[in-house]
PDB file of N, CA and C in Angstrom:
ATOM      1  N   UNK A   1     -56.481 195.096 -21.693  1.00  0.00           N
ATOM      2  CA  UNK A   1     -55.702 193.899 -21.898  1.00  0.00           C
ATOM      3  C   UNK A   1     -56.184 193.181 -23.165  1.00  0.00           C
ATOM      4  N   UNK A   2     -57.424 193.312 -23.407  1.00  0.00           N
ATOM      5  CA  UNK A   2     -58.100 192.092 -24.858  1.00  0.00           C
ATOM      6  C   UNK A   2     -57.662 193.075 -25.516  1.00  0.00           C
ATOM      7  N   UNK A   3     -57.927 194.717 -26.083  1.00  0.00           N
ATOM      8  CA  UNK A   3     -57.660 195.754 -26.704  1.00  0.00           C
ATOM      9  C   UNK A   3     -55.905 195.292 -26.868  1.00  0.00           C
ATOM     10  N   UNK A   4     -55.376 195.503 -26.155  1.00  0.00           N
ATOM     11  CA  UNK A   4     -53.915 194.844 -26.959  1.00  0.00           C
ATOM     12  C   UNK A   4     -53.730 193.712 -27.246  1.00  0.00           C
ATOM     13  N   UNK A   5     -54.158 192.521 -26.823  1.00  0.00           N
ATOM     14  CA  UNK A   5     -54.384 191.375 -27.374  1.00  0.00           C
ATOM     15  C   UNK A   5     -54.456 191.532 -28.891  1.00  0.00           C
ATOM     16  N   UNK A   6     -56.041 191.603 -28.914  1.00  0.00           N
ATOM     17  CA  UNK A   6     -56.511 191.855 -30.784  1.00  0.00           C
ATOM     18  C   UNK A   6     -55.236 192.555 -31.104  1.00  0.00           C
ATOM     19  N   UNK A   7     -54.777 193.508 -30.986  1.00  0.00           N
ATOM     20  CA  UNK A   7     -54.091 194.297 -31.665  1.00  0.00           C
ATOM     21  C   UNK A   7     -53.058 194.150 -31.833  1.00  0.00           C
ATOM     22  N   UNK A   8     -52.252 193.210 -30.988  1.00  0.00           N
ATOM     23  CA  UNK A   8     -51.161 192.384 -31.481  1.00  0.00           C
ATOM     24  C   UNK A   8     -51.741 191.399 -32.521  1.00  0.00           C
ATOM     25  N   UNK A   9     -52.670 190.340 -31.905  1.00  0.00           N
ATOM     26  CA  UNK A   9     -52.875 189.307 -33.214  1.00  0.00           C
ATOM     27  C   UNK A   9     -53.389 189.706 -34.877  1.00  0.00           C
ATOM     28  N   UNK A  10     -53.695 191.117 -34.880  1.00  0.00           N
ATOM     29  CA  UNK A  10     -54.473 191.671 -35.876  1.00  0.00           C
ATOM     30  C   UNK A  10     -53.443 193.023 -36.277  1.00  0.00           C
ATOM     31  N   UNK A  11     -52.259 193.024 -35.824  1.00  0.00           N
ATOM     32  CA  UNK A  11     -51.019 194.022 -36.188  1.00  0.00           C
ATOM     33  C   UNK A  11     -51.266 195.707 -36.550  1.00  0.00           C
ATOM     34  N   UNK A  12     -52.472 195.935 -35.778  1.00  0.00           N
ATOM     35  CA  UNK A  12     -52.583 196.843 -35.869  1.00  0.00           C
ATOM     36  C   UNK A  12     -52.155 197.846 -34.973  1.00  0.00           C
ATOM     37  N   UNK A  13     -51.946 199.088 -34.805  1.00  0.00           N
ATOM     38  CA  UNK A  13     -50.874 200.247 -34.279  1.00  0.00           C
ATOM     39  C   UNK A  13     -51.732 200.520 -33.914  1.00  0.00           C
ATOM     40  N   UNK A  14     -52.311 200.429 -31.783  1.00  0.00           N
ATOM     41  CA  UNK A  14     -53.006 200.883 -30.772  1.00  0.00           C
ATOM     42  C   UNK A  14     -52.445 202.826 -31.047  1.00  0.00           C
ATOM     43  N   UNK A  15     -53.208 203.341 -30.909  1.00  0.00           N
ATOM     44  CA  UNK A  15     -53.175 205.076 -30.705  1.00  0.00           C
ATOM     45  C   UNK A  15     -53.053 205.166 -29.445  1.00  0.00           C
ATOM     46  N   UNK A  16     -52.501 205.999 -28.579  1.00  0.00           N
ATOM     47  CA  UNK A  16     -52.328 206.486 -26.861  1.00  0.00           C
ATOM     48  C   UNK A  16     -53.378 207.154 -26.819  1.00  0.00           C
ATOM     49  N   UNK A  17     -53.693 207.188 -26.066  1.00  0.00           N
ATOM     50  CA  UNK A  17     -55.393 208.228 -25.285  1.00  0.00           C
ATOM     51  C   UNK A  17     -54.938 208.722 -23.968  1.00  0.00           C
ATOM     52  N   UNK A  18     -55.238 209.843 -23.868  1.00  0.00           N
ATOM     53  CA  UNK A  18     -54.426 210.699 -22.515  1.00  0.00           C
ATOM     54  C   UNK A  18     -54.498 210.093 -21.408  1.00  0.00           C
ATOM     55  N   UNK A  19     -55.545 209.213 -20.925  1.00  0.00           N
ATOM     56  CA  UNK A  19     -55.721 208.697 -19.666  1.00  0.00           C
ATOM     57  C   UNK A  19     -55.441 207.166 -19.780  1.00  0.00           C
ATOM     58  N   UNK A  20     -54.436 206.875 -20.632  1.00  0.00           N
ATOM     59  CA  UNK A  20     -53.779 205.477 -20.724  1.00  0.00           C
ATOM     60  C   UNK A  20     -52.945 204.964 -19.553  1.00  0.00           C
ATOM     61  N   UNK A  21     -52.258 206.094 -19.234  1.00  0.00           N
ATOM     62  CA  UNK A  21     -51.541 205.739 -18.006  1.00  0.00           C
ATOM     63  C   UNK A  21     -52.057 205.520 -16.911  1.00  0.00           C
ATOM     64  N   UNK A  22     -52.551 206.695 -16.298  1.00  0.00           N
ATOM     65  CA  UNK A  22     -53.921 206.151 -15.225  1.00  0.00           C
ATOM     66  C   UNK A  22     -54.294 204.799 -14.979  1.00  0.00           C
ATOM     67  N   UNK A  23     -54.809 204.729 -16.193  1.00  0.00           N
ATOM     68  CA  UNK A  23     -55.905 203.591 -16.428  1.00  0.00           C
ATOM     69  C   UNK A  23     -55.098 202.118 -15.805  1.00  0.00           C
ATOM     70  N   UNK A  24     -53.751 202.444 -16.797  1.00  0.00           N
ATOM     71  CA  UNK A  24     -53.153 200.775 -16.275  1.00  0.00           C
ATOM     72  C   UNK A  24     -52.561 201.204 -15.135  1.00  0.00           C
ATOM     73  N   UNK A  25     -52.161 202.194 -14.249  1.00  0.00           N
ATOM     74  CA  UNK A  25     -51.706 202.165 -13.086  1.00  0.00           C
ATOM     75  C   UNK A  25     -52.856 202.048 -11.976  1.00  0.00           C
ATOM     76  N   UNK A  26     -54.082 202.247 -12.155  1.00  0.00           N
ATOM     77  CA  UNK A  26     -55.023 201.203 -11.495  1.00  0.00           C
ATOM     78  C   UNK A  26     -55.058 200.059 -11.511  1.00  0.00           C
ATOM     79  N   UNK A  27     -55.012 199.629 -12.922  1.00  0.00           N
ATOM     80  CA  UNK A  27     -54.914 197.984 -12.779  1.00  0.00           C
ATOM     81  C   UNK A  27     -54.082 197.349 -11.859  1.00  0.00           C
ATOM     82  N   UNK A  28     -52.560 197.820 -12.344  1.00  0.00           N
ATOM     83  CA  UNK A  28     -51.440 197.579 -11.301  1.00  0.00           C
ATOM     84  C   UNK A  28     -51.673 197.420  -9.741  1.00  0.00           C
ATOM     85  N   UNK A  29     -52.107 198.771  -8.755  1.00  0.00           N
ATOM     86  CA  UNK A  29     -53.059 199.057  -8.056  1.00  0.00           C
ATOM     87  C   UNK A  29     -54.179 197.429  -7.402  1.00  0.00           C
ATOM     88  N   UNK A  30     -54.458 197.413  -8.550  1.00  0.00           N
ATOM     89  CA  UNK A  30     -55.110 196.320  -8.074  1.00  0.00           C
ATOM     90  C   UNK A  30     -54.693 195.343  -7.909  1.00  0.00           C
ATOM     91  N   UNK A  31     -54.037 194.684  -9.020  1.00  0.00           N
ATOM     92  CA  UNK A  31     -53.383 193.450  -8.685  1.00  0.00           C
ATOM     93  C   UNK A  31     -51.830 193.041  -7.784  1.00  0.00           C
ATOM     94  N   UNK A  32     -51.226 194.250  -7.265  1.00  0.00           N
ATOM     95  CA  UNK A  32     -50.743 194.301  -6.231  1.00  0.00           C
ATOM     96  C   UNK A  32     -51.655 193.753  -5.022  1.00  0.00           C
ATOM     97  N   UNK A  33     -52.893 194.854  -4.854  1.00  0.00           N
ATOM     98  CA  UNK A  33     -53.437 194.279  -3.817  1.00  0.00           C
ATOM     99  C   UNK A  33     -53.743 192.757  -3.377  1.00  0.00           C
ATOM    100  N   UNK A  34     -54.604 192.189  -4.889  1.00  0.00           N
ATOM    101  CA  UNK A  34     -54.194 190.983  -4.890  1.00  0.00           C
ATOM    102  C   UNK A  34     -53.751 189.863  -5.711  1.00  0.00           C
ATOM    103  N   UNK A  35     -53.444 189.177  -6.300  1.00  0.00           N
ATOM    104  CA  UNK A  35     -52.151 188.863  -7.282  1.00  0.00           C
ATOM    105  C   UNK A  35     -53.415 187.704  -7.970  1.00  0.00           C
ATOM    106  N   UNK A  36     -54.422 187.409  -7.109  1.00  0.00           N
ATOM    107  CA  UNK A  36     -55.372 186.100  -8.213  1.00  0.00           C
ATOM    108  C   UNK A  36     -56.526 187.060  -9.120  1.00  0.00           C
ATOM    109  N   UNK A  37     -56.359 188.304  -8.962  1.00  0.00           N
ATOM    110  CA  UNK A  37     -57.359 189.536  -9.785  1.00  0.00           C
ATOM    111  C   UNK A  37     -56.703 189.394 -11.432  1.00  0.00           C
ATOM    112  N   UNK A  38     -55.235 188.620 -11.323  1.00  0.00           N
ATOM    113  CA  UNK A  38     -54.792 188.845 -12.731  1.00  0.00           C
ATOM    114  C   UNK A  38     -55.424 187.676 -13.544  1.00  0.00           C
ATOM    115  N   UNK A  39     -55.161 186.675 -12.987  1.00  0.00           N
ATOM    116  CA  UNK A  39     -55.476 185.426 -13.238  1.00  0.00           C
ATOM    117  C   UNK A  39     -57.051 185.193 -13.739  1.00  0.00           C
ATOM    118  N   UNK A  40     -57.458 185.866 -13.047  1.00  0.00           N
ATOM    119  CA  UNK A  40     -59.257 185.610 -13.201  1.00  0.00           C
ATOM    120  C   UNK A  40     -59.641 187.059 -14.561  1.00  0.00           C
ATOM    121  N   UNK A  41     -58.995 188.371 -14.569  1.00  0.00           N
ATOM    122  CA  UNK A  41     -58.974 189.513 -15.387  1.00  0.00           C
ATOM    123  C   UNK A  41     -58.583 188.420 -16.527  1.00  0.00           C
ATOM    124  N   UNK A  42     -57.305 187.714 -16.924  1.00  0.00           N
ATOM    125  CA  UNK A  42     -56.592 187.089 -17.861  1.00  0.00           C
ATOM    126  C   UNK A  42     -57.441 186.267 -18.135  1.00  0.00           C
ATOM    127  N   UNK A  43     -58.415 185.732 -17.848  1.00  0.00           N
ATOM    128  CA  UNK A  43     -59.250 184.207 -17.984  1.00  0.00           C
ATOM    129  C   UNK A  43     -60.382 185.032 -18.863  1.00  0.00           C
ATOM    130  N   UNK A  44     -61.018 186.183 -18.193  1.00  0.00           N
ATOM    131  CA  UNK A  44     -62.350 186.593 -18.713  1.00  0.00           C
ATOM    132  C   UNK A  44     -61.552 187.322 -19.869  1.00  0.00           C
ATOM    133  N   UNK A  45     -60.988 187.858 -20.144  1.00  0.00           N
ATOM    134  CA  UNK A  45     -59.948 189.018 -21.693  1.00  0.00           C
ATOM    135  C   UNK A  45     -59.851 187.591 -22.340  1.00  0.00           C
ATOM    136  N   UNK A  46     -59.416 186.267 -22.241  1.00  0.00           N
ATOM    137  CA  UNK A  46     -59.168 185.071 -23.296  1.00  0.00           C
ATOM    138  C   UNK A  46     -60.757 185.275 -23.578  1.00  0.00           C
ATOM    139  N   UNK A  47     -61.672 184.722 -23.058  1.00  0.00           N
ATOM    140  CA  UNK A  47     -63.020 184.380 -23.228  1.00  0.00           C
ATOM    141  C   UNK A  47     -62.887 185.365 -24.216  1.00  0.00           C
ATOM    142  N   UNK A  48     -63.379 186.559 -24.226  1.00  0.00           N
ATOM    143  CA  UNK A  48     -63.830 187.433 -24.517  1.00  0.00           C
ATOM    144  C   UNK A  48     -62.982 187.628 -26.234  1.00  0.00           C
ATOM    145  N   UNK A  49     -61.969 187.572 -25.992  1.00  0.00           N
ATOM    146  CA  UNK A  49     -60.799 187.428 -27.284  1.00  0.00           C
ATOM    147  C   UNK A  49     -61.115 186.522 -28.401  1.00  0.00           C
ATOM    148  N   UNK A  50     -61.198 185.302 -27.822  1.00  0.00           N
ATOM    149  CA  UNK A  50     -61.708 183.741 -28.605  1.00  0.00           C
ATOM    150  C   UNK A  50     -63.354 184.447 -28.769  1.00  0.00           C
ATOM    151  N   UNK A  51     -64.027 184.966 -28.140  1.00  0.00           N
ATOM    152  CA  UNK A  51     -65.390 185.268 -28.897  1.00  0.00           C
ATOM    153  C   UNK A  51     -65.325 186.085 -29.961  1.00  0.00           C
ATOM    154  N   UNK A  52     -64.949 187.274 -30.085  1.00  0.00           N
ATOM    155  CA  UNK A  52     -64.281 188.218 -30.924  1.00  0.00           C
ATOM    156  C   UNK A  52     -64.234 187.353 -32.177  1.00  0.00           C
ATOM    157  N   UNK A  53     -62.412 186.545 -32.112  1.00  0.00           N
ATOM    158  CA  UNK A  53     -61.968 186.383 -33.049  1.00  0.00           C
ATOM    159  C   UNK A  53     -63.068 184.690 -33.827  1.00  0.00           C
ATOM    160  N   UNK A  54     -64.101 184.285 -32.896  1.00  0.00           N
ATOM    161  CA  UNK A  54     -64.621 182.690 -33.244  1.00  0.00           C
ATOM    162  C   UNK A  54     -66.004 183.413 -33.772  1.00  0.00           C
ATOM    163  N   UNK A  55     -66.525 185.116 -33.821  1.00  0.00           N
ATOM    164  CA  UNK A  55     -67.456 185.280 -34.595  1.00  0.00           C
ATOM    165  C   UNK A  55     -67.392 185.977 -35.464  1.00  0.00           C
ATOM    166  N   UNK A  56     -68.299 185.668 -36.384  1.00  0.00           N
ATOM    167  CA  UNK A  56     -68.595 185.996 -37.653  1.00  0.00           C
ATOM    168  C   UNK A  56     -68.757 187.758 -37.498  1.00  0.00           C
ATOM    169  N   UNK A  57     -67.943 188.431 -38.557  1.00  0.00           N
ATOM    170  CA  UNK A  57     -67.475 190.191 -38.512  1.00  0.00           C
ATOM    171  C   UNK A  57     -69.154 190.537 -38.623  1.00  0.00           C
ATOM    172  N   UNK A  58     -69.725 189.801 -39.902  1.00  0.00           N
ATOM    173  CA  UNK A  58     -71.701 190.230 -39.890  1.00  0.00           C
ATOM    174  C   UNK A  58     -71.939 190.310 -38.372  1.00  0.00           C
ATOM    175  N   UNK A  59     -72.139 189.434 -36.971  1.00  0.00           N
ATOM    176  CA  UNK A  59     -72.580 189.268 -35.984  1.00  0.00           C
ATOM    177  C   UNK A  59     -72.260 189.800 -35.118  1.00  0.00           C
ATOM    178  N   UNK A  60     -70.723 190.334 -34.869  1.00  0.00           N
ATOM    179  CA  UNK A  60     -70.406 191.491 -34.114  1.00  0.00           C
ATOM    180  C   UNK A  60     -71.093 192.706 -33.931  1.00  0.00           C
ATOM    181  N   UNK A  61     -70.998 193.566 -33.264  1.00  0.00           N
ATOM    182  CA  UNK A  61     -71.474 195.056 -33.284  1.00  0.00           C
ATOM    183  C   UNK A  61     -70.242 195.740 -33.096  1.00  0.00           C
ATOM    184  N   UNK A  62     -69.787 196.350 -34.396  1.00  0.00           N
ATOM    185  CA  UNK A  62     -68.906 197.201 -34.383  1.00  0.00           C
ATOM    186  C   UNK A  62     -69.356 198.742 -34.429  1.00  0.00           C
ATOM    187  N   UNK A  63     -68.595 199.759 -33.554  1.00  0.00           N
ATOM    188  CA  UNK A  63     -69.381 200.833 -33.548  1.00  0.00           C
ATOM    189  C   UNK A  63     -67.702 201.806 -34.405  1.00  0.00           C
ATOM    190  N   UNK A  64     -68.315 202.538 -35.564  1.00  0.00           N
ATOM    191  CA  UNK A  64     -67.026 203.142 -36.250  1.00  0.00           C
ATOM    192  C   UNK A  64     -67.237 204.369 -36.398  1.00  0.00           C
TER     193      UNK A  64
END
């Protein structure tokens, strides 16, 4: 979810990875089960987003 985030705000073209589907049909999976897993998933991906984009590219650890 932050992975497409950035990548909308930063317009860059996400690549598919074979187990993409999977992956979000667990999520789904889950938040069927219960519907406040999105809410609290959505809260910690902002945090995490606003840290990203509020630090300095030097202070990150980017692995390339």
């Amino acid at each position: 979810m932050g992975a497409a985030y950035l990548c909308g705000i930063t317009s860059i073209q996400r690549q598919t990875i074979e187990n993409n589907a999977a992956y979000i049909k667990s999520w789904i999976m889950t938040f069927k089960d219960d519907s406040k897993v999105l809410i609290m998933v959505a809260t910690q991906v902002q945090k995490a987003v606003d840290y990203i984009l509020e630090t300095p590219r030097d202070k990150l650890i980017i692995e390339e």
